[in-house]
Protein backbone atom coordinates (compact mmCIF):
# COMPACT_ATOMS: atom_id res chain seq x y z
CA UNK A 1 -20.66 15.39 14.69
CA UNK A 2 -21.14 11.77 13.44
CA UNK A 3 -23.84 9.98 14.77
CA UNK A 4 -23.93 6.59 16.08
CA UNK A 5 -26.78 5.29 13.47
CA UNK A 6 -23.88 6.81 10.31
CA UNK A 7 -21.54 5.22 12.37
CA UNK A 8 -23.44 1.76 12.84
CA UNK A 9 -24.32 1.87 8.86
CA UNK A 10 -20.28 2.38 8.32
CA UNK A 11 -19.48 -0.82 10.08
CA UNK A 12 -21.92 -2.88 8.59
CA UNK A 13 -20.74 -2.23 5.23
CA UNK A 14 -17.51 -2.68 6.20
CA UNK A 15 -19.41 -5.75 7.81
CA UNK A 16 -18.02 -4.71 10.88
CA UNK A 17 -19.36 -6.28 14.57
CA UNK A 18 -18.34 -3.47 16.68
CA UNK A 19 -19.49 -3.05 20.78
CA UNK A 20 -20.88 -0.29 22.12
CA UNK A 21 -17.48 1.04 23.38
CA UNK A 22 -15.96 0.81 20.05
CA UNK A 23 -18.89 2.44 18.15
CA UNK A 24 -18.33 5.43 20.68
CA UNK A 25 -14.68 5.84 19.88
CA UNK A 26 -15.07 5.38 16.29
CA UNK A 27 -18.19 8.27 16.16
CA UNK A 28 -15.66 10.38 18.36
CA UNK A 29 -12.56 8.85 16.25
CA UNK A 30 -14.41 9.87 12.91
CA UNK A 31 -15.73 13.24 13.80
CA UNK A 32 -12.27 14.50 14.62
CA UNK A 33 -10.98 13.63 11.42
CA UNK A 34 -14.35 15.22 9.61
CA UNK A 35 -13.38 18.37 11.86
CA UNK A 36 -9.88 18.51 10.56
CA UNK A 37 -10.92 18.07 7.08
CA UNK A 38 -13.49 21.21 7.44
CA UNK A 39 -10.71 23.05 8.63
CA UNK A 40 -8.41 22.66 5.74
CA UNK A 41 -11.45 23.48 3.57
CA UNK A 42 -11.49 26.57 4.98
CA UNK A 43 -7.69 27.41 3.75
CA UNK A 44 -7.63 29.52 0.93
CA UNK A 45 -5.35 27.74 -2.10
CA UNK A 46 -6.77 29.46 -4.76
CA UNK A 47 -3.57 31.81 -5.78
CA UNK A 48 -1.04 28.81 -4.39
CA UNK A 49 1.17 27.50 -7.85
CA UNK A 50 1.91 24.02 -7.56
CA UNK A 51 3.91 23.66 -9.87
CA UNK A 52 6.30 25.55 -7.99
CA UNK A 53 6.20 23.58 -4.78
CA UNK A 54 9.63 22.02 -4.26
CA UNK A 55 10.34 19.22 -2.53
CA UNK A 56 13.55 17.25 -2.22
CA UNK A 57 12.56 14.37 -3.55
CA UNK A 58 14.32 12.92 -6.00
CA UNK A 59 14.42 9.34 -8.51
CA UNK A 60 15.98 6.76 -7.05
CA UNK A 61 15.91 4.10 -10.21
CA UNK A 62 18.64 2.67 -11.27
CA UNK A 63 19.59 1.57 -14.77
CA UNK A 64 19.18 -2.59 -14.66
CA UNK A 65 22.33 -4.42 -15.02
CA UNK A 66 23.20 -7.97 -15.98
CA UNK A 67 25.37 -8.78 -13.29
CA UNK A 68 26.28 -12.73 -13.48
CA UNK A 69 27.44 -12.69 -17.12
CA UNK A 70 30.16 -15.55 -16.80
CA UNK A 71 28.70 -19.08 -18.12
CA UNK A 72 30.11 -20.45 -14.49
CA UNK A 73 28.73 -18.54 -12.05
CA UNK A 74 25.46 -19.47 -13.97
CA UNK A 75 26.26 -23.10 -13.77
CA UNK A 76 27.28 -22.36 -10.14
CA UNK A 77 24.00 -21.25 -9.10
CA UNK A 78 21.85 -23.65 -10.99
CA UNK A 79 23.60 -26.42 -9.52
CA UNK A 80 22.75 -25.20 -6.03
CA UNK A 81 19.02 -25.71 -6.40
CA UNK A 82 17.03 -28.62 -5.41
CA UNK A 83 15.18 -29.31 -8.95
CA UNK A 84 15.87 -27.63 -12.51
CA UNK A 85 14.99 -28.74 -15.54
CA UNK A 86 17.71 -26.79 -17.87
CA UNK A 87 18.34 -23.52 -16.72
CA UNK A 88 15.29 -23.23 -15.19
CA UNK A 89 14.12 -23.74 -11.97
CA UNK A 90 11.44 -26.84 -11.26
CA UNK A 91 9.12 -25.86 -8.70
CA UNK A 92 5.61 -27.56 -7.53
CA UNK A 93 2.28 -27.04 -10.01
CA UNK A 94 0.38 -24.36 -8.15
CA UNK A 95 -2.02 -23.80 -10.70
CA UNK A 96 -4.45 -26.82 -11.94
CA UNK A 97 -5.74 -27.21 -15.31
């Protein structure tokens, strides 16, 4: 089990102001998880292949696309903004030199 003065050094480098109640139910909070974790290092992997471990994931990329290839629908769009200098878009500095 955790104890409060591990648990008090946690939260200060995490610079952390924590009350007595919550120090209490992060030592408990903490030393569950810890307890869990010993558990699964008792679990013996060693003759487990993972390269055989299936799941059913799968990609999900797509192959990019120019969509808006017509010279109007360009124009169309560009018009619709507020400020562009060519065909780009004018937006505000946000970066100073």
């Amino acid at each position: 089990m955790i104890d409060k003065d591990l648990v008090q050094h946690i939260a200060r480098l995490a610079r952390l102001d924590l009350s007595d109640n919550e120090q209490d139910k992060i030592q408990k909070e903490l030393s569950s998880i810890l307890d869990y974790i010993a558990q699964l290092n008792e679990v013996d992997v060693k003759d487990v292949d993972l390269q055989k471990i299936k799941t059913d994931l799968e990609n999900v990329l797509r192959e990019d696309k120019v969509l808006a290839e017509k010279k109007e629908v360009i124009e169309n769009i560009l018009f619709q903004l507020p400020k562009r200098e060519g065909n780009y878009i004018k937006v505000k500095e946000i970066l100073s030199k």
